[in-house]
C-alpha atoms as a PDB file:
ATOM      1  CA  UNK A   1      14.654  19.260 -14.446  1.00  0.00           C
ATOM      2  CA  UNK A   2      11.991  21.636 -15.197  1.00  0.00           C
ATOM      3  CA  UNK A   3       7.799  21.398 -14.905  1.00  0.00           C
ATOM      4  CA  UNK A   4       5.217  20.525 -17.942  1.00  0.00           C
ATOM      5  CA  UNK A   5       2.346  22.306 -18.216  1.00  0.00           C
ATOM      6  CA  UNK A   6      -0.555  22.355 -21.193  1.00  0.00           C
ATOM      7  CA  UNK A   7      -0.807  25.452 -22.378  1.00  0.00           C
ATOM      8  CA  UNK A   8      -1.968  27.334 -25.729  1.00  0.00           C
ATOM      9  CA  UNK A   9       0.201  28.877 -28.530  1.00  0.00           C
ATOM     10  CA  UNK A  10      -2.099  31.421 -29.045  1.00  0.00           C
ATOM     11  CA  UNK A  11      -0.272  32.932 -32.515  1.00  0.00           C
ATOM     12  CA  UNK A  12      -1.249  29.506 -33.754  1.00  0.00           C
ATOM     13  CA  UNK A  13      -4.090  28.482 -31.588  1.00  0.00           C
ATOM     14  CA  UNK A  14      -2.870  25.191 -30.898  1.00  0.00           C
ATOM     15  CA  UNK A  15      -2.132  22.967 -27.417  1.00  0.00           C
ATOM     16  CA  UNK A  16       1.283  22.693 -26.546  1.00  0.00           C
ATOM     17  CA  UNK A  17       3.564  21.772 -23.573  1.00  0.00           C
ATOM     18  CA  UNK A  18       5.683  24.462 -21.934  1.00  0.00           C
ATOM     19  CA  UNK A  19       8.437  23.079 -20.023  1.00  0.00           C
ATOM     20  CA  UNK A  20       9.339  25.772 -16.945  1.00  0.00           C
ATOM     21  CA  UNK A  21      12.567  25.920 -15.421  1.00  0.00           C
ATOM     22  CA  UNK A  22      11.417  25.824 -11.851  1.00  0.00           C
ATOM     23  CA  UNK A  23      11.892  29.287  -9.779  1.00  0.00           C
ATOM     24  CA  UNK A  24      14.334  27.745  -7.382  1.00  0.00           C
ATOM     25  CA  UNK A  25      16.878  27.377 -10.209  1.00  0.00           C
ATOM     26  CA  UNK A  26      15.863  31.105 -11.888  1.00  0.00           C
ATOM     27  CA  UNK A  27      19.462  32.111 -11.334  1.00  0.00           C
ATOM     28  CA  UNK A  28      22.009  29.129 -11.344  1.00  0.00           C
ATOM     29  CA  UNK A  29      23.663  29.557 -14.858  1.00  0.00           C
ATOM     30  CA  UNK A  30      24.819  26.045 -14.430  1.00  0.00           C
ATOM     31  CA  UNK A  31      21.113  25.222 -14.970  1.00  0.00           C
ATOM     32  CA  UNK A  32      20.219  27.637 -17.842  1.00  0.00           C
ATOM     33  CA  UNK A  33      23.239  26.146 -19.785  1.00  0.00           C
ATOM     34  CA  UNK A  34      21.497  22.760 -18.765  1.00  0.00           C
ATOM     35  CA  UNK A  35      18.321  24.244 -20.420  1.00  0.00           C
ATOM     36  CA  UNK A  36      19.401  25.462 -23.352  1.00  0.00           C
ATOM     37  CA  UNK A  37      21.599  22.268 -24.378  1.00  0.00           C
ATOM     38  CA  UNK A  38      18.425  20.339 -23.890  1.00  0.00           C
ATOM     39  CA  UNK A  39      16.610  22.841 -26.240  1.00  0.00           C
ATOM     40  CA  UNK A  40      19.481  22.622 -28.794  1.00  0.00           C
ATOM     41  CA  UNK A  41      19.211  18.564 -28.128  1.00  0.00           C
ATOM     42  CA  UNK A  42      15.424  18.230 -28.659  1.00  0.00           C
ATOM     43  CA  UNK A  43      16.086  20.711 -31.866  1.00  0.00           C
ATOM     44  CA  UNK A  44      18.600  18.557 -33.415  1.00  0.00           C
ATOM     45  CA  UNK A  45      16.523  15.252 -33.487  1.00  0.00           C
ATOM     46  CA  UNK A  46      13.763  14.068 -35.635  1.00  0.00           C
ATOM     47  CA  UNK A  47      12.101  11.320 -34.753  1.00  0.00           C
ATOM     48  CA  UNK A  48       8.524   9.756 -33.898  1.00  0.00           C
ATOM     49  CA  UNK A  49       9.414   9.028 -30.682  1.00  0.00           C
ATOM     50  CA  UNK A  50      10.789  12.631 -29.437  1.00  0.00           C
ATOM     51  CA  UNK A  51       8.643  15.601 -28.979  1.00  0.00           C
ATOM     52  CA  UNK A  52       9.009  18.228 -31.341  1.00  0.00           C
ATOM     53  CA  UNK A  53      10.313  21.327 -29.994  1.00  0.00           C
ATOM     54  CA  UNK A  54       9.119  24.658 -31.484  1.00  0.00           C
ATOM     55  CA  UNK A  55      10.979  27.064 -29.230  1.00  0.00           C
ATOM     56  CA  UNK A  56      12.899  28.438 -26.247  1.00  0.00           C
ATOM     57  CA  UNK A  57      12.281  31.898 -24.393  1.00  0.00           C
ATOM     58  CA  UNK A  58      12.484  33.677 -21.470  1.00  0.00           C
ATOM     59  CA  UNK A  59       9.874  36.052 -19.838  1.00  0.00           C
ATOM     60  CA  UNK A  60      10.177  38.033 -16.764  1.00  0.00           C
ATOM     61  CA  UNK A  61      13.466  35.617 -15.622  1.00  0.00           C
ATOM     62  CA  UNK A  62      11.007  32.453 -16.359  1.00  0.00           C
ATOM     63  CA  UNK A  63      13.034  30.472 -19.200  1.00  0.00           C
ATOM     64  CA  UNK A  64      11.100  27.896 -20.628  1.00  0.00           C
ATOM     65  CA  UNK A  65      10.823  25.151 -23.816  1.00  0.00           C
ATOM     66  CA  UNK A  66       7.587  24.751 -26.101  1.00  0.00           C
ATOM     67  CA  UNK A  67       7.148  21.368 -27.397  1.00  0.00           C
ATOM     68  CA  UNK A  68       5.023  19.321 -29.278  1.00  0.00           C
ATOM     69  CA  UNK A  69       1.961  18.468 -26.890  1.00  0.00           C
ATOM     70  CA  UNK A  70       1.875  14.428 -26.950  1.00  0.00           C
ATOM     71  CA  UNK A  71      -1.515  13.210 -25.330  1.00  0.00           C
ATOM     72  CA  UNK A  72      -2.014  10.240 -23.315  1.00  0.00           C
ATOM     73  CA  UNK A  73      -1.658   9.133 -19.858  1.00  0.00           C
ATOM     74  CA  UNK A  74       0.946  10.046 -17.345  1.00  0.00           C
ATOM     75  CA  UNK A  75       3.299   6.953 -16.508  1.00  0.00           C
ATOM     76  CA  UNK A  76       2.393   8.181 -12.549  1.00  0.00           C
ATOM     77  CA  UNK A  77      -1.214   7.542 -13.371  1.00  0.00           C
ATOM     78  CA  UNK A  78      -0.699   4.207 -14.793  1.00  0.00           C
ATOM     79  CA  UNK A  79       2.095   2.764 -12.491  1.00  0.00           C
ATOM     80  CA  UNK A  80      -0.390   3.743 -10.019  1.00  0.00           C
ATOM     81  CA  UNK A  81      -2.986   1.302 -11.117  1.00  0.00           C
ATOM     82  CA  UNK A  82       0.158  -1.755 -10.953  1.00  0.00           C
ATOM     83  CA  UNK A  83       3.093  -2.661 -12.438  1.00  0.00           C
ATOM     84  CA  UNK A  84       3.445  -2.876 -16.037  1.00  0.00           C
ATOM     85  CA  UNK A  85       3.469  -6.034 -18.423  1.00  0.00           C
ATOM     86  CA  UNK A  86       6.752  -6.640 -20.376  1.00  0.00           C
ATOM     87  CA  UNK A  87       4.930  -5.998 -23.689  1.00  0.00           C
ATOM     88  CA  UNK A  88       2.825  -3.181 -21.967  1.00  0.00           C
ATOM     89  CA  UNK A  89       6.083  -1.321 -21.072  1.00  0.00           C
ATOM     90  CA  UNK A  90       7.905  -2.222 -24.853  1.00  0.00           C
ATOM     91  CA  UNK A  91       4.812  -0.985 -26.134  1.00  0.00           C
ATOM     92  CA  UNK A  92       4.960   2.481 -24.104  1.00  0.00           C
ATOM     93  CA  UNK A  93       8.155   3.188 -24.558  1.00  0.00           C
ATOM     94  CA  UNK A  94       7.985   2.991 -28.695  1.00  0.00           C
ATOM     95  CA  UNK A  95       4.996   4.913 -28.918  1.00  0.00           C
ATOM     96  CA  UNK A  96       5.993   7.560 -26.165  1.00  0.00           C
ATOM     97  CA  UNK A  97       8.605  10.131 -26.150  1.00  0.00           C
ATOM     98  CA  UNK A  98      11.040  10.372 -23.145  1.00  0.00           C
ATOM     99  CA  UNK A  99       9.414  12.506 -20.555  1.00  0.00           C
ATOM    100  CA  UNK A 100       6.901  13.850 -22.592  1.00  0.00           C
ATOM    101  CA  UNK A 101       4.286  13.459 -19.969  1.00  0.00           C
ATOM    102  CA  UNK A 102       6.071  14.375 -16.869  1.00  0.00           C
ATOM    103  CA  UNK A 103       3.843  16.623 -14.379  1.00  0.00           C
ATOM    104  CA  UNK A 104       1.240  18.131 -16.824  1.00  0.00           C
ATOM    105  CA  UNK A 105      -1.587  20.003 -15.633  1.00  0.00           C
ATOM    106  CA  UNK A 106      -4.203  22.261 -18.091  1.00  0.00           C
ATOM    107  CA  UNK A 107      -3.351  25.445 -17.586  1.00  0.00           C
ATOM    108  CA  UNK A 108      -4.626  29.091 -19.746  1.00  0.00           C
ATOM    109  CA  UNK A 109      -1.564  30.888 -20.947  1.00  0.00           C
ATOM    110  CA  UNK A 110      -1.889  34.348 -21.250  1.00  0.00           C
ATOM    111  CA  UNK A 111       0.506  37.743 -20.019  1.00  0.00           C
ATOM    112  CA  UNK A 112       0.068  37.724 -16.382  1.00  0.00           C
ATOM    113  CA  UNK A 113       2.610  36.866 -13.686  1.00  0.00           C
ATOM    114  CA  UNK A 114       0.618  33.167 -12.894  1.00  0.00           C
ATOM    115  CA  UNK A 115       0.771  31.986 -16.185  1.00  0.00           C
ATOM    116  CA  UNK A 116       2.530  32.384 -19.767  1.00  0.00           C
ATOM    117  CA  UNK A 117       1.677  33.437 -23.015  1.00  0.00           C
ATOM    118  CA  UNK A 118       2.881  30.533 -25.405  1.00  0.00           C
ATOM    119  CA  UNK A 119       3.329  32.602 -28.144  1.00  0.00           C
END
């Protein structure tokens, strides 16, 4: 429900991923309620396999989550070189957290209306 982009936490100079609820849903509340139980989810777990989150904001009606940036490749990218082995796709899904690399594209975060400061 929402877009991944890398991005920069520039109070602590390091990579993250911003989840964005997309513009279309900007004003259903049914959707920020979504959003923030998701944020209050991801804040109540622990665990190797689940990003980290490190907070939830809002700026200029954008909500959006920062998370622990998890590299590696997109599932997209590698379903799109075949299927996956059994032991491929047990492997995956233990290392990976759920969703973590959904739709992310390098982006520079800063103040302006294109793109968000991290921080």
């Amino acid at each position: 429900m929402g877009e991944v982009y890398r991005a920069l936490d520039t109070r602590l100079d390091r990579e993250v991923a911003i989840k964005v609820l997309p513009e279309e849903l900007a004003d259903d509340e049914e959707r920020h309620a979504r959003f923030a139980r998701e944020a209050r989810m991801l804040a109540s777990l622990n665990h190797a396999n689940v990003a980290r989150i490190h907070g939830v904001d809002e700026d200029g009606g954008v909500y959006f989550l920062a998370l622990e940036l998890i590299e590696g490749e997109e599932l997209a990218t590698r379903l799109a070189r075949g299927r996956l082995a059994v032991e491929e796709g047990s492997t995956s899904a233990a290392s990976s957290p759920p969703g973590s690399k959904r739709r992310t594209r390098p982006v520079s975060c800063t103040a302006t209306s294109s793109h968000r400061t991290c921080a």
